[in-house]
N, C-alpha and C. Protein backbone atom coordinates (compact mmCIF):
# COMPACT_ATOMS: atom_id res chain seq x y z
N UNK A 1 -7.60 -13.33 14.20
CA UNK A 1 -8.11 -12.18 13.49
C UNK A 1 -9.53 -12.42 13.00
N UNK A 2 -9.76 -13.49 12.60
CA UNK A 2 -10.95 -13.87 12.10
C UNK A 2 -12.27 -13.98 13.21
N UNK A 3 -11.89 -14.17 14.24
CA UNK A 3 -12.62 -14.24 15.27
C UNK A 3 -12.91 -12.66 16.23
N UNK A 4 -12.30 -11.78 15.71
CA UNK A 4 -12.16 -10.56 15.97
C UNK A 4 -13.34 -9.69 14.76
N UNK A 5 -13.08 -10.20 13.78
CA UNK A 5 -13.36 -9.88 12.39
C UNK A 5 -15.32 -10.51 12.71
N UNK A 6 -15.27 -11.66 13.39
CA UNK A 6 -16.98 -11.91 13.43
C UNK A 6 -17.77 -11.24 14.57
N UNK A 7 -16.83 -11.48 15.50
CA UNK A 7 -17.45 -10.30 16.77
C UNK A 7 -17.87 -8.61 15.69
N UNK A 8 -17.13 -8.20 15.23
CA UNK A 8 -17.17 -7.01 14.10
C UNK A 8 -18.46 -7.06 13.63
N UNK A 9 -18.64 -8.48 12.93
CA UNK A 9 -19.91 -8.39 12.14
C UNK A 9 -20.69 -8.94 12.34
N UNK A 10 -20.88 -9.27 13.95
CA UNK A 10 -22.46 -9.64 14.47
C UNK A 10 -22.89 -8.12 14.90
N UNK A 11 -22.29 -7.45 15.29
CA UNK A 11 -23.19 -6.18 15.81
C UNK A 11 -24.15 -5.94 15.26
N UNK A 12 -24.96 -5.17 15.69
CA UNK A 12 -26.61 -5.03 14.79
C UNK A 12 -25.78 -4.06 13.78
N UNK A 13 -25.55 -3.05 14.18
CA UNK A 13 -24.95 -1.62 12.65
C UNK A 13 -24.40 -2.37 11.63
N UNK A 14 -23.23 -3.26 12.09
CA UNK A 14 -22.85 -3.70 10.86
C UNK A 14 -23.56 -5.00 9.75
N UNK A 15 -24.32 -5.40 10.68
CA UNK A 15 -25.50 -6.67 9.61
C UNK A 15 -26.22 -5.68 8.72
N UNK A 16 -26.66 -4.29 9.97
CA UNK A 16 -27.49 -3.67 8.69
C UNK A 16 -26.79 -3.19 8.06
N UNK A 17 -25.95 -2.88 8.04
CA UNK A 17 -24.80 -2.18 6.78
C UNK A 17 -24.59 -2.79 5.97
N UNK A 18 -24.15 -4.70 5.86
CA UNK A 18 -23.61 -5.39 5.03
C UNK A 18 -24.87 -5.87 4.47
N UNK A 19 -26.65 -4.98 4.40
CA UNK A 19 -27.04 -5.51 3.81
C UNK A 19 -27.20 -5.18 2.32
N UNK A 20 -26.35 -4.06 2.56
CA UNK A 20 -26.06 -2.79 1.16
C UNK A 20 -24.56 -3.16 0.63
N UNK A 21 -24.98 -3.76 -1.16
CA UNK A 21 -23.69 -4.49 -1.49
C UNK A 21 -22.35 -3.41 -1.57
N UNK A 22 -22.51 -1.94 -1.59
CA UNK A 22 -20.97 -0.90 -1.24
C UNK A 22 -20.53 -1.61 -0.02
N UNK A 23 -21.82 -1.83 1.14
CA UNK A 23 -20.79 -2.10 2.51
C UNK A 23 -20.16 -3.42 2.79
N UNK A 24 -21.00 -4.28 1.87
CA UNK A 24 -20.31 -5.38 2.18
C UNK A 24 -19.14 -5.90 1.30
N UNK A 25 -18.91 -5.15 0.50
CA UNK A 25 -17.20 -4.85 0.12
C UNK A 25 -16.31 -4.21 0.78
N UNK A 26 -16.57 -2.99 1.54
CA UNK A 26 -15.95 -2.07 2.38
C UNK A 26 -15.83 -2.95 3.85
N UNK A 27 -16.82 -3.75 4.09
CA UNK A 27 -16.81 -4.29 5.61
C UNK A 27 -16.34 -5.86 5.01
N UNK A 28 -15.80 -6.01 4.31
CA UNK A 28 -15.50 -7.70 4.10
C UNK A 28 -14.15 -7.67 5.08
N UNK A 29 -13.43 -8.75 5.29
CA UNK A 29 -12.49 -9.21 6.36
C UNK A 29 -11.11 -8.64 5.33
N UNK A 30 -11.35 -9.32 4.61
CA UNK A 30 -10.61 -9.18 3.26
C UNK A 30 -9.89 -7.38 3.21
N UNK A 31 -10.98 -6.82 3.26
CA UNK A 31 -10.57 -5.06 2.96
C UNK A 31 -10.27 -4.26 4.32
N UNK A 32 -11.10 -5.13 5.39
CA UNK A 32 -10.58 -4.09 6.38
C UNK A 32 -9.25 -4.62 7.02
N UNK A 33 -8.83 -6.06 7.05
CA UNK A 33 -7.69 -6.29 7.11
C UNK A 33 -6.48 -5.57 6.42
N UNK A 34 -7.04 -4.97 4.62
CA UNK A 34 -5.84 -4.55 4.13
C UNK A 34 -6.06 -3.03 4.64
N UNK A 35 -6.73 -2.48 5.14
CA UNK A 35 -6.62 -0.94 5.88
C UNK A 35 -6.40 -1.18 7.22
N UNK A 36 -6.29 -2.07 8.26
CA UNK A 36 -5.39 -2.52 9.13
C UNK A 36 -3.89 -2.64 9.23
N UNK A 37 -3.79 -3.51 8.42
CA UNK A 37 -2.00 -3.42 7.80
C UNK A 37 -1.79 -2.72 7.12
N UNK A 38 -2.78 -1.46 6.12
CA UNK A 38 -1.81 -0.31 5.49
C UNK A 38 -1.52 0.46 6.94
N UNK A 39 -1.89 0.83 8.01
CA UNK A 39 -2.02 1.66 8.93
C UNK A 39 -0.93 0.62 9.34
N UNK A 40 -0.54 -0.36 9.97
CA UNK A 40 0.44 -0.97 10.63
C UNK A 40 1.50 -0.31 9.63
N UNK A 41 1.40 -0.37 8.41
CA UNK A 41 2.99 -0.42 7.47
C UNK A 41 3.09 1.06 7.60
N UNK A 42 1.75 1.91 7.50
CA UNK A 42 2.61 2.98 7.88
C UNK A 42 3.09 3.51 9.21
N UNK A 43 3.03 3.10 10.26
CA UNK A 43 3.75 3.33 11.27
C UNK A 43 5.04 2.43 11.08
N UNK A 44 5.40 1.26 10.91
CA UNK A 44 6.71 0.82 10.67
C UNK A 44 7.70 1.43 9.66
N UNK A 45 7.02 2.52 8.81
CA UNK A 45 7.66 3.24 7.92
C UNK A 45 8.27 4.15 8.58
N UNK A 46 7.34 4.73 9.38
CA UNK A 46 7.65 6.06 10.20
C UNK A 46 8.72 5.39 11.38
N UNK A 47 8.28 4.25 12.03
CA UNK A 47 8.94 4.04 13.10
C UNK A 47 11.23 3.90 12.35
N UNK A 48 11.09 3.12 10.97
CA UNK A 48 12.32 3.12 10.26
C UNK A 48 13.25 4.17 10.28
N UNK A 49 11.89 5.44 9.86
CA UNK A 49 12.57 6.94 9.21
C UNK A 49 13.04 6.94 10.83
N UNK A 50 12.48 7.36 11.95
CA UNK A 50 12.74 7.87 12.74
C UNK A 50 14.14 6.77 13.28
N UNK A 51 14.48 6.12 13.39
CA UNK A 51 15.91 5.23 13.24
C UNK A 51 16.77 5.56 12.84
N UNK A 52 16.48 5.88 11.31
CA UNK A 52 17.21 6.40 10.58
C UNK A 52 17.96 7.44 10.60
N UNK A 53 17.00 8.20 11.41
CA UNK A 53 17.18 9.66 11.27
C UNK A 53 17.85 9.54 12.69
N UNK A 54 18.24 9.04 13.32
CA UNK A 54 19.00 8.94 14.87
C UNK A 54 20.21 8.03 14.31
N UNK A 55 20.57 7.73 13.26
CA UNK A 55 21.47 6.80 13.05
C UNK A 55 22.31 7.61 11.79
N UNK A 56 21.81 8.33 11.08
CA UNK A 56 22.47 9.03 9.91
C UNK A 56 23.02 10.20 9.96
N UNK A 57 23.50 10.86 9.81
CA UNK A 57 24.11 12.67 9.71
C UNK A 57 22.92 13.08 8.26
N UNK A 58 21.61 12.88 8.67
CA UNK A 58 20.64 13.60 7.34
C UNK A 58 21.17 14.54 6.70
N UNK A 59 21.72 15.88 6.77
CA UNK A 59 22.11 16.62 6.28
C UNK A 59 23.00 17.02 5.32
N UNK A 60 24.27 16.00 5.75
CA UNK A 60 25.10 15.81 4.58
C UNK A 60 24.91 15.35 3.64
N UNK A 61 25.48 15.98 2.87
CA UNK A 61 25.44 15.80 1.12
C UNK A 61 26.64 14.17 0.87
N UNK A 62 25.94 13.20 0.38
CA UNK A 62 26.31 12.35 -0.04
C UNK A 62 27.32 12.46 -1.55
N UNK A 63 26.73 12.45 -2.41
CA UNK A 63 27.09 13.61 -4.07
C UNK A 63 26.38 13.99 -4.62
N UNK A 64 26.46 14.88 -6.00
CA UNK A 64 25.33 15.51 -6.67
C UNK A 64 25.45 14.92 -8.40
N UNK A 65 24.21 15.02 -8.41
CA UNK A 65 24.12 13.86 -9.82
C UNK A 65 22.82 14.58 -10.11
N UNK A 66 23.06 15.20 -11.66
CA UNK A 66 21.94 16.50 -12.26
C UNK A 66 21.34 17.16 -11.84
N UNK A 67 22.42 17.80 -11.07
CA UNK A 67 22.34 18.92 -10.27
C UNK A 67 21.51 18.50 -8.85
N UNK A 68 21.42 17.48 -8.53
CA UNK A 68 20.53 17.28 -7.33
C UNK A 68 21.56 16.64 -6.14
N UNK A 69 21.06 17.55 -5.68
CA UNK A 69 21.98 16.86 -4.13
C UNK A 69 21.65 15.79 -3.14
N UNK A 70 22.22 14.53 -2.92
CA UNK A 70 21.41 13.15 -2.66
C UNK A 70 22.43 13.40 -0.94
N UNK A 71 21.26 13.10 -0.21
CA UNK A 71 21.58 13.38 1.24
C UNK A 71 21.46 12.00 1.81
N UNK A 72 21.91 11.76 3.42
CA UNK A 72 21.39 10.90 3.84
C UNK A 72 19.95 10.84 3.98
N UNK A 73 19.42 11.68 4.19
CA UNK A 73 17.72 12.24 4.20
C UNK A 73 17.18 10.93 3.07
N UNK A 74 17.53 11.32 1.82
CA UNK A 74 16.80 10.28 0.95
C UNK A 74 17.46 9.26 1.03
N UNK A 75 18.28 8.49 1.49
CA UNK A 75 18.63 7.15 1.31
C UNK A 75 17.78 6.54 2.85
N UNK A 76 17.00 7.92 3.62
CA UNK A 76 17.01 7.28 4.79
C UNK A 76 15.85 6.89 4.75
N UNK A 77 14.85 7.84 3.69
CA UNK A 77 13.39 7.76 3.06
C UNK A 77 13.17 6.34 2.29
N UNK A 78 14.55 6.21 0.97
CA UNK A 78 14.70 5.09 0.19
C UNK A 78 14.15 3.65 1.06
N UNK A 79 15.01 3.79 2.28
CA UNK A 79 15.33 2.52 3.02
C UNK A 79 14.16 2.42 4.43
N UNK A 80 13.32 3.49 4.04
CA UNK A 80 12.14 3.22 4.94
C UNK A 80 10.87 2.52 4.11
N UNK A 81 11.35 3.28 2.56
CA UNK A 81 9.90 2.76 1.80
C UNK A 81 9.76 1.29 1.66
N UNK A 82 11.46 1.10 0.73
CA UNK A 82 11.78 -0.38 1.07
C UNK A 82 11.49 -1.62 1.96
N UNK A 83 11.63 -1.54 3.26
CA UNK A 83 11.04 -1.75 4.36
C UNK A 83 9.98 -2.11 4.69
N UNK A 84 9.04 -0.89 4.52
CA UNK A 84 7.86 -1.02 4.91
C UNK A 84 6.68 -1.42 3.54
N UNK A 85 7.30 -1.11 2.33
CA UNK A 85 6.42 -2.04 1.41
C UNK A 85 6.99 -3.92 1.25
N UNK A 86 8.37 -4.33 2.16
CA UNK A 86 8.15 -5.63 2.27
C UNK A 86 7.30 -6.25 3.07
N UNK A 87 7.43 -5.49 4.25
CA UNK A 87 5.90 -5.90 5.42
C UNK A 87 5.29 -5.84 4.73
N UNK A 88 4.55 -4.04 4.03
CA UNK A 88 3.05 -4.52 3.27
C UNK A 88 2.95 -5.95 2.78
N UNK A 89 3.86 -6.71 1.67
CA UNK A 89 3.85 -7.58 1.02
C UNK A 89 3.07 -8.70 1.84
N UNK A 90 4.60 -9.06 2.47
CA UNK A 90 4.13 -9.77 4.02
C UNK A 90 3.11 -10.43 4.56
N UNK A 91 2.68 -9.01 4.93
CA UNK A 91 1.31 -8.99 5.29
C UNK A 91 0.15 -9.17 5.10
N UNK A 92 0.46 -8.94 3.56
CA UNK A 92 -0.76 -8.91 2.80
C UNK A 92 -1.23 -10.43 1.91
N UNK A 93 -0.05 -11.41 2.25
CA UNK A 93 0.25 -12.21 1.39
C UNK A 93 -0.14 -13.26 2.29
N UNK A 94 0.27 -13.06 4.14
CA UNK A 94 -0.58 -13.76 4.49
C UNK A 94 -1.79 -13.59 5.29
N UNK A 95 -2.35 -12.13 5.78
CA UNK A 95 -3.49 -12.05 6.66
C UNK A 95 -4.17 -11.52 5.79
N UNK A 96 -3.81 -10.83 4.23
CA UNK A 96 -4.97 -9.98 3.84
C UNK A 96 -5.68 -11.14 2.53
N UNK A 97 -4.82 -11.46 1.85
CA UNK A 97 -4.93 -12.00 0.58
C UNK A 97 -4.95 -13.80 0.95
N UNK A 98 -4.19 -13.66 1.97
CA UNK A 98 -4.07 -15.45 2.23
C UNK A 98 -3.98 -16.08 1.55
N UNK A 99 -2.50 -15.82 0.73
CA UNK A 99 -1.80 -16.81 -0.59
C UNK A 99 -1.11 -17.56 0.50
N UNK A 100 -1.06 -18.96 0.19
CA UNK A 100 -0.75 -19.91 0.68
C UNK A 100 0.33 -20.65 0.07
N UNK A 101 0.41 -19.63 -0.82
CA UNK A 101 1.84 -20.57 -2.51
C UNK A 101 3.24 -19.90 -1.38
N UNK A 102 4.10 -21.20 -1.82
CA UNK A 102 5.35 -21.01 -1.01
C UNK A 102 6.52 -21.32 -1.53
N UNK A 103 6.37 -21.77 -3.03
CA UNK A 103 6.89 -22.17 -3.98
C UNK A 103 7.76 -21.09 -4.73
N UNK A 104 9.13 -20.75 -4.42
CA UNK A 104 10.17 -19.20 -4.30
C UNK A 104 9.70 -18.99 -6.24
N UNK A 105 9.28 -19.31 -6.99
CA UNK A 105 9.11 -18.92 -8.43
C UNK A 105 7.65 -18.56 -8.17
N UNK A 106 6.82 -18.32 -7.60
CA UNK A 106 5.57 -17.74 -7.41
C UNK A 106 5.72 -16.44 -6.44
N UNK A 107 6.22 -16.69 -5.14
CA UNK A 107 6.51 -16.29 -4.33
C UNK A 107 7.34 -14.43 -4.87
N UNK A 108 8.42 -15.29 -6.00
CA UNK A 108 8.94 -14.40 -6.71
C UNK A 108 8.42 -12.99 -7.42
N UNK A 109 7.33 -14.21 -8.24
CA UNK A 109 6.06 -12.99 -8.76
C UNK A 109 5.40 -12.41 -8.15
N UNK A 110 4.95 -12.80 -6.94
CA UNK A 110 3.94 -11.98 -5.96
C UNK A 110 5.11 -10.63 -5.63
N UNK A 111 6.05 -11.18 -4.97
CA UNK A 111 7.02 -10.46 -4.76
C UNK A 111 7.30 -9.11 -5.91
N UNK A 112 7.42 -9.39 -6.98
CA UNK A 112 7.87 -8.55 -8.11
C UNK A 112 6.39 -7.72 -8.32
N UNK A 113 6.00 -8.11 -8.40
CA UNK A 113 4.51 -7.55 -9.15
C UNK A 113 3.83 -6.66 -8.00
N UNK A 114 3.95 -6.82 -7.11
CA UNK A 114 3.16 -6.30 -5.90
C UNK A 114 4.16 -4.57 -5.82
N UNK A 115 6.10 -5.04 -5.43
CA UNK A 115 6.72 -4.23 -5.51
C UNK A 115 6.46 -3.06 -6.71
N UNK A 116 6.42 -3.53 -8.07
CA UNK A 116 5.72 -3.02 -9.16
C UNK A 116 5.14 -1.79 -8.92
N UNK A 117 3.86 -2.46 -8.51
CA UNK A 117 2.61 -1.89 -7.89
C UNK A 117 2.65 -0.47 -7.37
N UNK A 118 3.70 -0.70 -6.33
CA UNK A 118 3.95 0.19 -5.40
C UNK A 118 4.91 1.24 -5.87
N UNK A 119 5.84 0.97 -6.93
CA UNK A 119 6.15 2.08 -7.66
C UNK A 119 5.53 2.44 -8.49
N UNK A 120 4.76 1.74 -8.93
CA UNK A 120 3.50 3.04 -10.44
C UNK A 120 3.20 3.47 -9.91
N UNK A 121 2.06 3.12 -8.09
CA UNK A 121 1.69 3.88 -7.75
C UNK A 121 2.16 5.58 -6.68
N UNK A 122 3.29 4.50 -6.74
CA UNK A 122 4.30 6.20 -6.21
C UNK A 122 4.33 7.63 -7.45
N UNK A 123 4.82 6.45 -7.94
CA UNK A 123 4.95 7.48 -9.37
C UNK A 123 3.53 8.55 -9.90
N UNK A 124 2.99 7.50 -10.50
CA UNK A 124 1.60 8.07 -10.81
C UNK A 124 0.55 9.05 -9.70
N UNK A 125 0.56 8.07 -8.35
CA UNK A 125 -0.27 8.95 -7.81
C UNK A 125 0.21 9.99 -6.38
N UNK A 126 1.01 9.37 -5.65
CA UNK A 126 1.77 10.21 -5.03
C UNK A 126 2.95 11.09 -5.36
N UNK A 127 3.42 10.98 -6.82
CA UNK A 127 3.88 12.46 -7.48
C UNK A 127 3.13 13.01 -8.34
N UNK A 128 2.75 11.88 -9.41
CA UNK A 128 1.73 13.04 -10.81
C UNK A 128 0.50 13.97 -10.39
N UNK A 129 -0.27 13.04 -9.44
CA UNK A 129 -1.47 12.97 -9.10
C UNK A 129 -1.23 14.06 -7.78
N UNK A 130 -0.30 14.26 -7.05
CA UNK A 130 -0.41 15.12 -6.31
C UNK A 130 0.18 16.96 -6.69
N UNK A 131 1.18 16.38 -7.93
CA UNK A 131 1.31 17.17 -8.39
C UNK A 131 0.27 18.38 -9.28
N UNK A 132 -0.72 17.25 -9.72
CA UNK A 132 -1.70 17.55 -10.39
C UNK A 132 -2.56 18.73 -9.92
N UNK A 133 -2.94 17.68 -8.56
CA UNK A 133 -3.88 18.83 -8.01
C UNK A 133 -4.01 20.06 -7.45
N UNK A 134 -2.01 19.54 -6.64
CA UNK A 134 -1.65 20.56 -5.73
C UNK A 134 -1.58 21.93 -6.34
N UNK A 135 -0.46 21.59 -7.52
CA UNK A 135 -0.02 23.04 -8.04
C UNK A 135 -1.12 23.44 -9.02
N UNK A 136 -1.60 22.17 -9.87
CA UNK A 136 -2.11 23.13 -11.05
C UNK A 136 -3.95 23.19 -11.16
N UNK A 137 -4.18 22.72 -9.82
CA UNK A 137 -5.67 22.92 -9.76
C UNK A 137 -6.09 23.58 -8.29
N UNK A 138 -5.77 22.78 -7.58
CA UNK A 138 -6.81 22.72 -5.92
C UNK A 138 -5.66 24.68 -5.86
N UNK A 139 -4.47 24.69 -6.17
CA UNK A 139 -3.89 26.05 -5.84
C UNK A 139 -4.78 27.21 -6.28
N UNK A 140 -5.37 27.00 -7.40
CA UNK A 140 -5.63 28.16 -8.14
C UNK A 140 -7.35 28.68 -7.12
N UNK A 141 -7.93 27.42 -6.72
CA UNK A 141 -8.59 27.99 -5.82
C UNK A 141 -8.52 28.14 -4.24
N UNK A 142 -7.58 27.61 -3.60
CA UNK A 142 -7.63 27.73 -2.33
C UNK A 142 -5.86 27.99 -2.10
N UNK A 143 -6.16 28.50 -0.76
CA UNK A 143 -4.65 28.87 -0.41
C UNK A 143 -3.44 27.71 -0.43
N UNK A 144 -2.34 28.24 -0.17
CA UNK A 144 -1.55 26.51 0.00
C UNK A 144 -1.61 25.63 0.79
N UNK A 145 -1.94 25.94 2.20
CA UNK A 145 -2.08 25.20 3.31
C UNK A 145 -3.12 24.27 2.77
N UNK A 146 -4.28 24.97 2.87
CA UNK A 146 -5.46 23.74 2.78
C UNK A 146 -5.41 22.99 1.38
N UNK A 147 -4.66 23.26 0.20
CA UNK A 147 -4.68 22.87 -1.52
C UNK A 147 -3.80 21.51 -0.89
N UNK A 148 -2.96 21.63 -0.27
CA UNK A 148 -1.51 20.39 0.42
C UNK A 148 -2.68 19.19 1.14
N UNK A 149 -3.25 19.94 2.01
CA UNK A 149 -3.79 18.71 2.66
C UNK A 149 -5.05 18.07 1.82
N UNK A 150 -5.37 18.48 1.20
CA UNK A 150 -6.86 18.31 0.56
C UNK A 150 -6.23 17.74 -0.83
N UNK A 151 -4.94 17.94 -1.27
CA UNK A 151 -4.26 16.35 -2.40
C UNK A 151 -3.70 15.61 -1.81
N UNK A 152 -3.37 16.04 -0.81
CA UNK A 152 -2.96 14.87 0.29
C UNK A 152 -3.92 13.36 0.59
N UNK A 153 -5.13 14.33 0.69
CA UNK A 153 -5.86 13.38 1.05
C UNK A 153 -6.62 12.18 0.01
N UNK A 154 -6.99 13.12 -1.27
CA UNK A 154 -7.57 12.72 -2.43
C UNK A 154 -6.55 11.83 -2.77
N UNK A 155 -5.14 12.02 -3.18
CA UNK A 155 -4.08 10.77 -3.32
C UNK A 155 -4.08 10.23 -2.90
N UNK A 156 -4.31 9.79 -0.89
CA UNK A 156 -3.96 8.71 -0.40
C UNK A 156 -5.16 7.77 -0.63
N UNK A 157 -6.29 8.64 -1.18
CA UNK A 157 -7.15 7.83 -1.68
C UNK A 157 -7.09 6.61 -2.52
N UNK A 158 -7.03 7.76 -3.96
CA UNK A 158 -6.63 6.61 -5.15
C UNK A 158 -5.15 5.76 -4.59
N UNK A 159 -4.22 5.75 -3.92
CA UNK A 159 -2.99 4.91 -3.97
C UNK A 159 -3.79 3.78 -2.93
N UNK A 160 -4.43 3.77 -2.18
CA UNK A 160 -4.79 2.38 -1.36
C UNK A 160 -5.92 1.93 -2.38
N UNK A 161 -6.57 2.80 -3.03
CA UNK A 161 -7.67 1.78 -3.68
C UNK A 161 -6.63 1.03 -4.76
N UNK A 162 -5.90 1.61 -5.69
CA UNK A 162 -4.67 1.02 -6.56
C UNK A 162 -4.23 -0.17 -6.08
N UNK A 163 -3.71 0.14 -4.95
CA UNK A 163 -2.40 -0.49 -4.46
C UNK A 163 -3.39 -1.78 -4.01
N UNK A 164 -4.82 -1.65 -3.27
CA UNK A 164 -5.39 -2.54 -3.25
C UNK A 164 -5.99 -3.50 -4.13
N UNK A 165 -6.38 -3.15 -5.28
CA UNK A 165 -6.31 -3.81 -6.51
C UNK A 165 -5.66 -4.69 -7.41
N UNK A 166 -4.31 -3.47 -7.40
CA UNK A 166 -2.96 -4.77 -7.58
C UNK A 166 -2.70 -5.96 -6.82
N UNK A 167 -3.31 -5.88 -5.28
CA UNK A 167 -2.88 -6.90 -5.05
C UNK A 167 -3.43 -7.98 -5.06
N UNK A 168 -4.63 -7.73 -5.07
CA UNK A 168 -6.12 -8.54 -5.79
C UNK A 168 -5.85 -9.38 -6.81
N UNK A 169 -5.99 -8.76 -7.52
CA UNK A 169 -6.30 -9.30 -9.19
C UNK A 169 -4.81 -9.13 -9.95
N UNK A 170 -3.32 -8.97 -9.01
CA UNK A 170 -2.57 -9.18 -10.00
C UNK A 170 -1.26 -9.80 -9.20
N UNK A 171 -0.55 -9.44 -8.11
CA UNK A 171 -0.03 -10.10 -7.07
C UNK A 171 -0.24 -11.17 -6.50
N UNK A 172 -1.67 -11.47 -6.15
CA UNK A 172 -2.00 -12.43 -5.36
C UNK A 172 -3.39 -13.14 -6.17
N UNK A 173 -3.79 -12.98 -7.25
CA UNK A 173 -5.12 -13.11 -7.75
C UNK A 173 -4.96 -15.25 -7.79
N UNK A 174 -6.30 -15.50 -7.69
CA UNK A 174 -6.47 -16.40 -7.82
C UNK A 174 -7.60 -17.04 -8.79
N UNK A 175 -6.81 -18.11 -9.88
CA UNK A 175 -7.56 -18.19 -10.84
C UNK A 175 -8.75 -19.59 -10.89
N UNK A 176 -9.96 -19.09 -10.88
CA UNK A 176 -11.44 -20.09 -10.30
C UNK A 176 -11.26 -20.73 -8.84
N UNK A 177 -10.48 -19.40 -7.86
CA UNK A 177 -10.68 -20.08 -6.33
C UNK A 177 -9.48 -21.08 -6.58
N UNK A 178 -8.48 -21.12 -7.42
CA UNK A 178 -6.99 -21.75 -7.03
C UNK A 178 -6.37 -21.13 -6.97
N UNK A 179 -4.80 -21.29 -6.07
CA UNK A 179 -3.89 -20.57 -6.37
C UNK A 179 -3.39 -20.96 -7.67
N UNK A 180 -2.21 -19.86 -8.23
CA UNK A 180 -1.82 -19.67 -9.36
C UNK A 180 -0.90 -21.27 -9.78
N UNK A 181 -0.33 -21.85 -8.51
CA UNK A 181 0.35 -23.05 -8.87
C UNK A 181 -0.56 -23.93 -8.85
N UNK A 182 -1.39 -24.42 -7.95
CA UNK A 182 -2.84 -25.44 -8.67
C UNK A 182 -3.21 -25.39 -9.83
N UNK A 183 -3.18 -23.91 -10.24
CA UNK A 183 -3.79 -24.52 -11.91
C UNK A 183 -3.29 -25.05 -13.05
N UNK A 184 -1.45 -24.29 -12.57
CA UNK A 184 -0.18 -24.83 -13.77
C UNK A 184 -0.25 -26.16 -13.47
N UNK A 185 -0.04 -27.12 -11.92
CA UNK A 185 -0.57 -28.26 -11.82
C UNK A 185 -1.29 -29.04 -12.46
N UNK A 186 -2.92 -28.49 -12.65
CA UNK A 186 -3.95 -29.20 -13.17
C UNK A 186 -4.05 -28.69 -14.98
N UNK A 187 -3.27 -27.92 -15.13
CA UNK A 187 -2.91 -27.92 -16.80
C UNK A 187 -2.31 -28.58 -17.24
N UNK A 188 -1.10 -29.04 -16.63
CA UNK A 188 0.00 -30.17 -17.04
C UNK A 188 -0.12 -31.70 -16.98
């Protein structure tokens, strides 16, 4: 990958690009790797659902619990997100972030914290945040079709810059260029 990643950034466009410090955050190995594997995880998401959906009776009503009717549909969604945010993890833990800790009580936290992650940011920005815009702003000026795709898009925004962050500086962060177990090491 890395050798893929320098062919990338000998081209003339991209030297002159990375000589502007926005691009050379946006063009680091580091970031376009993690918009590589978000695009891989979301096709393995999709590739799940569609499994799923050849393997389940979607339609039937499983039971209803406050007043909501729980189908195979959402357990088939549940068990795609599941899925495909352990790859993210995965993935990210070793081609994007390149934590090298293997030690199952670190491993644990990356694990927990990353998962975390990925539900605030469900929560917050792919329901509040789409909720936000869809119904109670982008609607009031544009029709529904285009108000859907246009929070569509603005969310998937903020959730990869989020989701990329968390995994930065709180999943995988490393403290003065160590991993997190080198330093409990060199404290003790």
């Amino acid at each position: 990958m890395k050798k893929l990643y320098q062919w990338f950034a000998s081209w003339g466009i991209t030297k002159a690009l990375m000589k502007k410090p926005v691009f050379q955050k946006l063009l680091s190995y580091e970031f376009l790797m993690y918009l590589v594997f978000g695009v891989l995880t979301t096709i393995v998401s999709f590739a799940i659902l569609f499994a799923c959906q050849k393997i389940m009776p979607l339609d039937k009503v499983l039971f209803h619990l406050f007043g909501f009717a729980f189908t195979w549909d959402i357990i088939a969604q549940a068990i795609s997100w599941i899925l495909a945010c352990t790859f993210a993890f995965v993935t990210n833990k070793i081609f994007v972030f390149e934590s090298k800790e293997r030690a199952p009580k670190v491993v644990f936290k990356e694990y927990t914290t990353f998962m975390g992650g990925r539900v605030i940011s469900f929560l917050a920005f792919e329901e509040g945040l789409y909720i936000l815009l869809d119904r109670l702003i982008l609607s009031h000026f544009l029709s529904t079709n285009p108000s859907k795709y246009i929070s569509k898009v603005i969310v998937a925004v903020f959730v990869v810059i989020f989701n990329y962050l968390v995994g930065k500086f709180v999943s995988f962060r490393k403290k003065d260029g160590k991993t997190e177990t080198e330093t409990e090491t060199v404290e003790q």
